[in-house]
PDB file of N, CA and C in Angstrom:
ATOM      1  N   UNK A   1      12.168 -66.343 -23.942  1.00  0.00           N
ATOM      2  CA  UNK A   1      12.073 -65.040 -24.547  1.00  0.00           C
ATOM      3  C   UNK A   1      13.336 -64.253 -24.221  1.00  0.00           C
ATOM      4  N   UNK A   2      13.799 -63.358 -25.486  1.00  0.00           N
ATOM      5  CA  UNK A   2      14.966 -62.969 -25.218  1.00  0.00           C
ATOM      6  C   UNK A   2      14.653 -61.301 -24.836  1.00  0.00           C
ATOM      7  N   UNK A   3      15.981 -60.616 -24.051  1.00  0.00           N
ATOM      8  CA  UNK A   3      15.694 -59.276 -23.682  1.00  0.00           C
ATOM      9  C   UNK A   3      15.066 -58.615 -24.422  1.00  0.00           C
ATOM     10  N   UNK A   4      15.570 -58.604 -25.908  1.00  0.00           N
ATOM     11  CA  UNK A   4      14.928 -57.880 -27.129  1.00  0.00           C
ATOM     12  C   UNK A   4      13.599 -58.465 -27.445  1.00  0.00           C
ATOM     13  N   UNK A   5      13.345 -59.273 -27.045  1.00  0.00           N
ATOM     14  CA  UNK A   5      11.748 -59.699 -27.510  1.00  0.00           C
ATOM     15  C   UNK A   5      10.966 -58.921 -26.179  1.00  0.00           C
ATOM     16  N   UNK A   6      11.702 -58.622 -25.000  1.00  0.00           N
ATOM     17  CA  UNK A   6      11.104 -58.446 -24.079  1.00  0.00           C
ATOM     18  C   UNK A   6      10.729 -56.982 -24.325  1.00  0.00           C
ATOM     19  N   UNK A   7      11.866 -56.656 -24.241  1.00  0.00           N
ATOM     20  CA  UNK A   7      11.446 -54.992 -24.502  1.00  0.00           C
ATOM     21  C   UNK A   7      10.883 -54.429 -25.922  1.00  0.00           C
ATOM     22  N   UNK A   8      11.217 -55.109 -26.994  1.00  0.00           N
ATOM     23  CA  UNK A   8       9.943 -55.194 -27.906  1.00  0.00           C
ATOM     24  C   UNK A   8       8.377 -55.371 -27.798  1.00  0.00           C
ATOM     25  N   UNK A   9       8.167 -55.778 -27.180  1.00  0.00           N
ATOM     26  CA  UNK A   9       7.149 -56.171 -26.362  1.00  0.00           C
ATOM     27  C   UNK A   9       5.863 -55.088 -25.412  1.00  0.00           C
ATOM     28  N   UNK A  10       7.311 -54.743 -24.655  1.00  0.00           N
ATOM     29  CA  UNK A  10       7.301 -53.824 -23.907  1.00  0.00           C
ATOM     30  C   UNK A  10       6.884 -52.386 -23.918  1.00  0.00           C
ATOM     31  N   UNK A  11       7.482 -52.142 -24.938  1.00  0.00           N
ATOM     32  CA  UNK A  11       7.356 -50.778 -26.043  1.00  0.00           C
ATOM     33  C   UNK A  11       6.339 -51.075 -27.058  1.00  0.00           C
ATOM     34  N   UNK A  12       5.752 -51.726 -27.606  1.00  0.00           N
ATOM     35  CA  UNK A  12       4.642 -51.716 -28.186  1.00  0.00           C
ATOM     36  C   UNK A  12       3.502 -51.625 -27.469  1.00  0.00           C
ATOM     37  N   UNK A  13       3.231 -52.270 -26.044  1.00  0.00           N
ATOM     38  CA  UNK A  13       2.555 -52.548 -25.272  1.00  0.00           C
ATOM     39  C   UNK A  13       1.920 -50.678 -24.628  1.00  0.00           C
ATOM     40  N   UNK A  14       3.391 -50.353 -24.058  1.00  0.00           N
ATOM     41  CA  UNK A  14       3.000 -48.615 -23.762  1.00  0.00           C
ATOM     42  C   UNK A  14       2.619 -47.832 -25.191  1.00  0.00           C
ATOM     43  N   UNK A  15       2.857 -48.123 -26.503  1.00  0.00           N
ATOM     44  CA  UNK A  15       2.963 -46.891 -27.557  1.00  0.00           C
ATOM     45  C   UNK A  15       1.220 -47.273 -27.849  1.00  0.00           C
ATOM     46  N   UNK A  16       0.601 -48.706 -27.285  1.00  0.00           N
ATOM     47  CA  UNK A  16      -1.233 -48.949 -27.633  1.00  0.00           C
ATOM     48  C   UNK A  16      -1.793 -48.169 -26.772  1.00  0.00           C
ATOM     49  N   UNK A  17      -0.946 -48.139 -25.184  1.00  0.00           N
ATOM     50  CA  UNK A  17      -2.022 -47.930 -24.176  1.00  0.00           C
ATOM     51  C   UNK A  17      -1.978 -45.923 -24.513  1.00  0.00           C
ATOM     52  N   UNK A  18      -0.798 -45.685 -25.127  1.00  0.00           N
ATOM     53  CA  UNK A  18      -0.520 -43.894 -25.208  1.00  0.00           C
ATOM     54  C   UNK A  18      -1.642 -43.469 -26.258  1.00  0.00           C
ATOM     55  N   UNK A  19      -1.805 -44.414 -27.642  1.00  0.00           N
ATOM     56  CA  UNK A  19      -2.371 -43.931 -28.671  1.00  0.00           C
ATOM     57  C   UNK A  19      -3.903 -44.247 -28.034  1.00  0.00           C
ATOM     58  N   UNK A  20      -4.127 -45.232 -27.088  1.00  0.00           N
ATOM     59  CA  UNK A  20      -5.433 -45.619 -26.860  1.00  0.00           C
ATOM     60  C   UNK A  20      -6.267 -44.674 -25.329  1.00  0.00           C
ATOM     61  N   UNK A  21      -5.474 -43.753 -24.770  1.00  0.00           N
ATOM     62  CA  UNK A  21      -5.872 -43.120 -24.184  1.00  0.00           C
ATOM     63  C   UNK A  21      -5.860 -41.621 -24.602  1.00  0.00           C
ATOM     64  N   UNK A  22      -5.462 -41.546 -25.578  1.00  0.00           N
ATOM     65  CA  UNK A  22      -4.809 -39.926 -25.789  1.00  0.00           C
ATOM     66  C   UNK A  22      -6.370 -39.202 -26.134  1.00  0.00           C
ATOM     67  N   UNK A  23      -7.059 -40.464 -27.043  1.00  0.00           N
ATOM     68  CA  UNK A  23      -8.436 -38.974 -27.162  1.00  0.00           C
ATOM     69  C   UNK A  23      -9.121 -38.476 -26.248  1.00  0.00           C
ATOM     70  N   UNK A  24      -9.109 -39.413 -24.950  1.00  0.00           N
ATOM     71  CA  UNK A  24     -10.300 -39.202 -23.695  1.00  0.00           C
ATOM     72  C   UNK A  24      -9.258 -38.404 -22.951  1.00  0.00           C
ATOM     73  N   UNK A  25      -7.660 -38.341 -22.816  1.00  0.00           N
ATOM     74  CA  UNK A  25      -7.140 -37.825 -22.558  1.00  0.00           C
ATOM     75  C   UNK A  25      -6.902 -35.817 -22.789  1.00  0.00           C
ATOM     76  N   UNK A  26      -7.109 -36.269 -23.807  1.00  0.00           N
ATOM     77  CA  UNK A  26      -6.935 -34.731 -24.474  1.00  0.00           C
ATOM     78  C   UNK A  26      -8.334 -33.919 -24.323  1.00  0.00           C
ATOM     79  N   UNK A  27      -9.614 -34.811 -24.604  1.00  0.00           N
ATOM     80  CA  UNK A  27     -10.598 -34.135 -24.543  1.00  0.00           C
ATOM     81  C   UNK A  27     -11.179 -33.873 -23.149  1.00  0.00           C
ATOM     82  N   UNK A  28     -10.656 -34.614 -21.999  1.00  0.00           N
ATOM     83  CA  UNK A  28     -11.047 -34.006 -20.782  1.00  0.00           C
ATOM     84  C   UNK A  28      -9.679 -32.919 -20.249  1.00  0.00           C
ATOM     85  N   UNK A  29      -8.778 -32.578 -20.992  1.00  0.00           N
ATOM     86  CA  UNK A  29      -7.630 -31.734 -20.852  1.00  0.00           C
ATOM     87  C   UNK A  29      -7.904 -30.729 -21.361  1.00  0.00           C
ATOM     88  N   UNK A  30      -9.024 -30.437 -22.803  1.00  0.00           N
ATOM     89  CA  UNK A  30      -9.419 -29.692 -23.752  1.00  0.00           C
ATOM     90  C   UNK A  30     -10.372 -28.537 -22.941  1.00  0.00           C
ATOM     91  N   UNK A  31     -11.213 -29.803 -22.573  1.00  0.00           N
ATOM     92  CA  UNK A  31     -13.302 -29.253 -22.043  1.00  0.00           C
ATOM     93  C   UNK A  31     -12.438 -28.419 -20.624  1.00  0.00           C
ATOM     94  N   UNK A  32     -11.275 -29.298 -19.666  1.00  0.00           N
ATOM     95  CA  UNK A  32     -11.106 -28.553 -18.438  1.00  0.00           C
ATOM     96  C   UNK A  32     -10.611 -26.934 -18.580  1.00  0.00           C
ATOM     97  N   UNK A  33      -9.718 -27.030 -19.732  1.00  0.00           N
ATOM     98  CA  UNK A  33      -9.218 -25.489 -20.212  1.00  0.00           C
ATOM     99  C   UNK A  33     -10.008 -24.665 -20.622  1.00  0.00           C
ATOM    100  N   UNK A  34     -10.902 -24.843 -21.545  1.00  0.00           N
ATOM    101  CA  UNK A  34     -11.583 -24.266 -21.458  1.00  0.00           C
ATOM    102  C   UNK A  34     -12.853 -23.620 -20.915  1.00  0.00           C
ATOM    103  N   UNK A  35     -13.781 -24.753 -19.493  1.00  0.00           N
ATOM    104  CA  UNK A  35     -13.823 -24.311 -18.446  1.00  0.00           C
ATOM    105  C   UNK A  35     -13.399 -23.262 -17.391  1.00  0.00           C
ATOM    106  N   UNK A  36     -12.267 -23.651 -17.288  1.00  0.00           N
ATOM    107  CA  UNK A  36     -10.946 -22.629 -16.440  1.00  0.00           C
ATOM    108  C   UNK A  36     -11.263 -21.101 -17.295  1.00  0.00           C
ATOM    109  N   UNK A  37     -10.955 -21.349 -18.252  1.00  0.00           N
ATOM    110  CA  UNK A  37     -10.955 -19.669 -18.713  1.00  0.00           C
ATOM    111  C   UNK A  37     -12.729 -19.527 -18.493  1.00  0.00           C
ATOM    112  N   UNK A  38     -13.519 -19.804 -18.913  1.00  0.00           N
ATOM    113  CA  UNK A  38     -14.397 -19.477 -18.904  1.00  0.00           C
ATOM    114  C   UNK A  38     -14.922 -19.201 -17.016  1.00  0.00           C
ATOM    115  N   UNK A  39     -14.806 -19.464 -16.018  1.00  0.00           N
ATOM    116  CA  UNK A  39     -14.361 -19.499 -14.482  1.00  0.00           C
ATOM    117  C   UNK A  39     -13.815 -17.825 -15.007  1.00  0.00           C
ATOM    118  N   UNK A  40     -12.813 -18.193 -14.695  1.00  0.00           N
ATOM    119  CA  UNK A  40     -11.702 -17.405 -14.790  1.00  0.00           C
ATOM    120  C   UNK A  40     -12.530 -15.502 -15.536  1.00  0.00           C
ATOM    121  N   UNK A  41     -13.213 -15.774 -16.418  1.00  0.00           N
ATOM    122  CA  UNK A  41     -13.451 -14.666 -17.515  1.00  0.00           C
ATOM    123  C   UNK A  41     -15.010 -13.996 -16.178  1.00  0.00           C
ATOM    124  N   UNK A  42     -15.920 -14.880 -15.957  1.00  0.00           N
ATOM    125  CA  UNK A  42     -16.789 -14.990 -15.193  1.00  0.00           C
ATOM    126  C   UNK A  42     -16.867 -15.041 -13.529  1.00  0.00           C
ATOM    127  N   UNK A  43     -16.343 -15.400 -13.021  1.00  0.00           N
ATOM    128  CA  UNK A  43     -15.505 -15.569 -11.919  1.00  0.00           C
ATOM    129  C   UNK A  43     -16.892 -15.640 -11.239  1.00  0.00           C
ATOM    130  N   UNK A  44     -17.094 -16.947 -12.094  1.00  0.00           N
ATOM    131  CA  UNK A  44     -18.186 -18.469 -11.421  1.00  0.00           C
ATOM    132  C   UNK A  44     -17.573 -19.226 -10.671  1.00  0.00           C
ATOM    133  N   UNK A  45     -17.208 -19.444  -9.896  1.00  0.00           N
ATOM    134  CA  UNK A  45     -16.346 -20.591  -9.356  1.00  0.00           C
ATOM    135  C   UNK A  45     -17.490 -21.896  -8.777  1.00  0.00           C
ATOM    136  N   UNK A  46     -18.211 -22.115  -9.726  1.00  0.00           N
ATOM    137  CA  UNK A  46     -19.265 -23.277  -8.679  1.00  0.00           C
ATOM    138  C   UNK A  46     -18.179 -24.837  -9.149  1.00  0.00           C
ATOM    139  N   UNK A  47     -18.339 -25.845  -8.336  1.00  0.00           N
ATOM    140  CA  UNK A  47     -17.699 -27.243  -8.794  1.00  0.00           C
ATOM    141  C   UNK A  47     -18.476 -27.958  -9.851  1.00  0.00           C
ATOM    142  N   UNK A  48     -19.845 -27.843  -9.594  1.00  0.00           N
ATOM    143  CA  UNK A  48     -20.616 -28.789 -10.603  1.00  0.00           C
ATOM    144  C   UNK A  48     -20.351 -27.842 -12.197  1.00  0.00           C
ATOM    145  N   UNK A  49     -20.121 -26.473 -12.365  1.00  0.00           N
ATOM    146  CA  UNK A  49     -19.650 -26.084 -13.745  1.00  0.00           C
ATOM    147  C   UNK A  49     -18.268 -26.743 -14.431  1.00  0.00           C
ATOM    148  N   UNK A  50     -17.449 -27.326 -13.546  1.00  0.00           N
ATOM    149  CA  UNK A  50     -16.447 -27.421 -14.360  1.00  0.00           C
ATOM    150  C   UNK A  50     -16.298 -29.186 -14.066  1.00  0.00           C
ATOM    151  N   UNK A  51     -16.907 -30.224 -13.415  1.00  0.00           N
ATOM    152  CA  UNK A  51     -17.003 -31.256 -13.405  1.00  0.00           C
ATOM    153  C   UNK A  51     -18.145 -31.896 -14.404  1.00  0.00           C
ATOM    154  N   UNK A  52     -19.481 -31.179 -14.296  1.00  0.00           N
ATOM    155  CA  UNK A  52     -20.417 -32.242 -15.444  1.00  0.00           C
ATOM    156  C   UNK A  52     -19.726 -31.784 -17.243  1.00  0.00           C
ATOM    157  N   UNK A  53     -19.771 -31.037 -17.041  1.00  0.00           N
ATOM    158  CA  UNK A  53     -19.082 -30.578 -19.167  1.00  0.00           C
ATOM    159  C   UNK A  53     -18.332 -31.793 -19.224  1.00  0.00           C
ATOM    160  N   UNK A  54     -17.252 -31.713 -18.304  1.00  0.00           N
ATOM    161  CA  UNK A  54     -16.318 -32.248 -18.859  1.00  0.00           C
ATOM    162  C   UNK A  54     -16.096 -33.862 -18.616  1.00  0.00           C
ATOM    163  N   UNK A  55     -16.815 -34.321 -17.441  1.00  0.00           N
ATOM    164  CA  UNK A  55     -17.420 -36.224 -17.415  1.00  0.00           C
ATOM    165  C   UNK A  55     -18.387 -36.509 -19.175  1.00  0.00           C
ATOM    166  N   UNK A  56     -19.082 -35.285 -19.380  1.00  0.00           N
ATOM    167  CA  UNK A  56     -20.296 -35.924 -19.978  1.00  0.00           C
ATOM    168  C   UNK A  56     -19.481 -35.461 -21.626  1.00  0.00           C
ATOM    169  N   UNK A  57     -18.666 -34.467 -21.961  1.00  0.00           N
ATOM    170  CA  UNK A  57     -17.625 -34.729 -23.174  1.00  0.00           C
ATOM    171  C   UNK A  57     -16.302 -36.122 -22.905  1.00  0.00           C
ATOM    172  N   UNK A  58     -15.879 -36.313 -21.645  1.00  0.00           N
ATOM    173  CA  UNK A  58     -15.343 -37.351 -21.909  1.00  0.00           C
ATOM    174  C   UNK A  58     -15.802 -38.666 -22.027  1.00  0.00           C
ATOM    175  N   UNK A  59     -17.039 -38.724 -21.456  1.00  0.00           N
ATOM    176  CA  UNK A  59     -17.922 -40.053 -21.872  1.00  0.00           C
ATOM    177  C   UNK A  59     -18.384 -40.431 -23.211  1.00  0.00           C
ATOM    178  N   UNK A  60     -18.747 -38.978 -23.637  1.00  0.00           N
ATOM    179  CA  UNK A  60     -19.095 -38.718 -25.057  1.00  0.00           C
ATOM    180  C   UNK A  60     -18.077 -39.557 -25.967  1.00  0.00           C
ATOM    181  N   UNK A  61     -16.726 -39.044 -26.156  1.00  0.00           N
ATOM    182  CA  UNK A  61     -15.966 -39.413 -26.939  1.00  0.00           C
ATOM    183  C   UNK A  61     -15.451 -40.769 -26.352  1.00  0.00           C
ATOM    184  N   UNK A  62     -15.685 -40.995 -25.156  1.00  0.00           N
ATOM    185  CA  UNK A  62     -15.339 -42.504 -25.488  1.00  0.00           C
ATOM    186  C   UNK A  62     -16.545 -43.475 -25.802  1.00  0.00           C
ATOM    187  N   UNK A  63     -17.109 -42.968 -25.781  1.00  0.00           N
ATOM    188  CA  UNK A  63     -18.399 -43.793 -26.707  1.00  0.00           C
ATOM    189  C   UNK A  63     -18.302 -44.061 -28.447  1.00  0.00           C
ATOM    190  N   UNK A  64     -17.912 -42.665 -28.791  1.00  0.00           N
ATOM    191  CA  UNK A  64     -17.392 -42.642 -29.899  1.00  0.00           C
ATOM    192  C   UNK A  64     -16.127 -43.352 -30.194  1.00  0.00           C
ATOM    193  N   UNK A  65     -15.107 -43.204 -29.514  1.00  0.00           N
ATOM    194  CA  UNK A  65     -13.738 -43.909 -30.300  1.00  0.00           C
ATOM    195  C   UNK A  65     -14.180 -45.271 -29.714  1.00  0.00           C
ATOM    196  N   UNK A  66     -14.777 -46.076 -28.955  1.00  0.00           N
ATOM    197  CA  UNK A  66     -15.003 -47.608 -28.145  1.00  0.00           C
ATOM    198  C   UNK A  66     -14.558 -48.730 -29.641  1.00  0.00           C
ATOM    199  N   UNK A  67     -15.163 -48.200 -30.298  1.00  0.00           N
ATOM    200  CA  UNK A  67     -15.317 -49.525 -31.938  1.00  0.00           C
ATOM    201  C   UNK A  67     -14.003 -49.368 -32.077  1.00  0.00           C
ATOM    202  N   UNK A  68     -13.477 -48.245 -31.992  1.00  0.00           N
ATOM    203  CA  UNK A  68     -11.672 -48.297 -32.401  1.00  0.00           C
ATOM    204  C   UNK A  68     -10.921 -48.500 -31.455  1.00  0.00           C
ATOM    205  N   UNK A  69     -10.978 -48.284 -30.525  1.00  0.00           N
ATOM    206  CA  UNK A  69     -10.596 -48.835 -28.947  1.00  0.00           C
ATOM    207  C   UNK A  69     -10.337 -50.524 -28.925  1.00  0.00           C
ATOM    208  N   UNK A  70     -11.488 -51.007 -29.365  1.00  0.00           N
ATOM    209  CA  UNK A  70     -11.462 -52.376 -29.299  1.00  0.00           C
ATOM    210  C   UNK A  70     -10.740 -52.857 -30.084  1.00  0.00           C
ATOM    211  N   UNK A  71     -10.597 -52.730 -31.362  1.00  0.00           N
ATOM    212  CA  UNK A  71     -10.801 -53.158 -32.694  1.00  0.00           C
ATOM    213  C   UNK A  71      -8.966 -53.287 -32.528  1.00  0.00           C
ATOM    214  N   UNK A  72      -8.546 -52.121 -32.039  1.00  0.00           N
ATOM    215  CA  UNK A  72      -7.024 -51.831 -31.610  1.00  0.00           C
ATOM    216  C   UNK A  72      -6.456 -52.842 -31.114  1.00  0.00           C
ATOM    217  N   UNK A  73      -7.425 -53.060 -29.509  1.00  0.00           N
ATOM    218  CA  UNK A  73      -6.938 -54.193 -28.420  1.00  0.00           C
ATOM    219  C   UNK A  73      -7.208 -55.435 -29.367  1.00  0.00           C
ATOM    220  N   UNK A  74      -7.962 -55.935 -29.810  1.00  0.00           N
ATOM    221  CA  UNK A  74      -8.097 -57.178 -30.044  1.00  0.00           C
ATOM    222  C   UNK A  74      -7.059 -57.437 -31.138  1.00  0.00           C
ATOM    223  N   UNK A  75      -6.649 -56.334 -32.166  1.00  0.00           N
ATOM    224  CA  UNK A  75      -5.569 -56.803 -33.270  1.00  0.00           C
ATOM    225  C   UNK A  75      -3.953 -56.682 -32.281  1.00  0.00           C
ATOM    226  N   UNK A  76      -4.126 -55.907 -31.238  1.00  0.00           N
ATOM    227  CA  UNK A  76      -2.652 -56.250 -30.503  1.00  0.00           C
ATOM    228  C   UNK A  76      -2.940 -57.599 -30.212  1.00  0.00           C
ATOM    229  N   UNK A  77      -3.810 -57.755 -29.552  1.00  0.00           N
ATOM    230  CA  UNK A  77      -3.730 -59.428 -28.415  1.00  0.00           C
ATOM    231  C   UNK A  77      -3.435 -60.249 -29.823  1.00  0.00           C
ATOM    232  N   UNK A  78      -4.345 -60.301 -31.034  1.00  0.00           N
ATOM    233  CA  UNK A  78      -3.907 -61.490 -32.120  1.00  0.00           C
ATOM    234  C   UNK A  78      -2.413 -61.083 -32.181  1.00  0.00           C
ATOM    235  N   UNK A  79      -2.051 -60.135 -32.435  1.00  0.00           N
ATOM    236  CA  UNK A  79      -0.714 -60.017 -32.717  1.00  0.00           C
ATOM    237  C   UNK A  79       0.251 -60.460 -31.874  1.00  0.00           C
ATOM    238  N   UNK A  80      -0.068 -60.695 -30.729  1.00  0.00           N
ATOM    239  CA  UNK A  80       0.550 -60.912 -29.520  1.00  0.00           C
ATOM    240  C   UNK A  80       0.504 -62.585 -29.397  1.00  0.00           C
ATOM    241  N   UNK A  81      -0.254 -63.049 -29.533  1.00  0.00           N
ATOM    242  CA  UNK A  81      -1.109 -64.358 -29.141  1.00  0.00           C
ATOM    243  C   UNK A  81      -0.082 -65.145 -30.751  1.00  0.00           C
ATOM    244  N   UNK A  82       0.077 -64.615 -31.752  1.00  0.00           N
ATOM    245  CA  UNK A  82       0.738 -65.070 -32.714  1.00  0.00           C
ATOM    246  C   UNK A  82       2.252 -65.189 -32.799  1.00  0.00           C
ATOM    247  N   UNK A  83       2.772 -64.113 -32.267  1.00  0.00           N
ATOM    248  CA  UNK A  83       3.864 -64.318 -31.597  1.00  0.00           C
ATOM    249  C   UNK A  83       4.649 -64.805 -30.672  1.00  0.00           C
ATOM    250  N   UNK A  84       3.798 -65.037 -30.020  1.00  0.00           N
ATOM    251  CA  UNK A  84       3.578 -65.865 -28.998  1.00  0.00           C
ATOM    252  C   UNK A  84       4.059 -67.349 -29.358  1.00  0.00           C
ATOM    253  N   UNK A  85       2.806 -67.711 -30.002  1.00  0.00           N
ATOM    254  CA  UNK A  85       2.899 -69.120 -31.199  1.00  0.00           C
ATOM    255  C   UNK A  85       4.071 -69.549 -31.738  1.00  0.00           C
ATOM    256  N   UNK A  86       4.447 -68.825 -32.196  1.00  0.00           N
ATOM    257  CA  UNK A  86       5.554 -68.653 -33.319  1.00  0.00           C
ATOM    258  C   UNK A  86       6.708 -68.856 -32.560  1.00  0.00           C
ATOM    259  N   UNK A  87       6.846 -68.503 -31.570  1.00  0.00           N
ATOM    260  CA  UNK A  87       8.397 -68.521 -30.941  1.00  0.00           C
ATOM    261  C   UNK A  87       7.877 -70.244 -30.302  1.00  0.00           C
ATOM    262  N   UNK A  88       7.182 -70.403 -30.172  1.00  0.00           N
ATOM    263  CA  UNK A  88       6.611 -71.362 -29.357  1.00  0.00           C
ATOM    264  C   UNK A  88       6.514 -71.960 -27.981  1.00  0.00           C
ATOM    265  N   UNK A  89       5.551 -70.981 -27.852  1.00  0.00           N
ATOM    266  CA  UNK A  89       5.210 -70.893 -25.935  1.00  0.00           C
ATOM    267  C   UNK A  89       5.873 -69.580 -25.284  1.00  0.00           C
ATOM    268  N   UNK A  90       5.644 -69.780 -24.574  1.00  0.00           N
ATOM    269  CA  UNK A  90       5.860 -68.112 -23.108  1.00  0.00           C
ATOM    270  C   UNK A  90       7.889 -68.715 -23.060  1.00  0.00           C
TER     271      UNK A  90
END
């Protein structure tokens, strides 16, 4: 395998794991902000207010995106696994 296959590789590999974390990402970044202000407006400060919202919206949505989650990983690995092939062998 050559450098450019490597770092081709490489860079596709981080741009799945960025697009494949970004919704659980954003939505426990989302639920915490708006927590905070709501703290903040109220000046509740308990821990269990700003930890269950936001486990049980980020569980939420990854329940929801999981079918596309997968569906993602498994067309990289064929894609990977074919290329693979093709050059023939590691």
């Amino acid at each position: 395998m050559s450098i450019e296959q490597v770092s081709d590789l490489l860079r596709e590999t981080i741009r799945v794991s960025l697009i494949l974390s970004a919704p659980v990402l954003v939505t426990a970044l989302g639920s915490g902000l708006i927590i905070s202000i709501f703290q903040a407006a109220t000046q509740v400060n308990e821990q269990t207010l700003s930890f269950v919202p936001k486990i049980v919206l980020t569980l939420g949505i990854f329940a929801v995106v999981f079918p596309w989650v997968m569906r993602t990983l498994v067309d990289f690995g064929t894609r990977l696994f074919l290329a693979a092939g093709a050059r023939g062998g590691p």
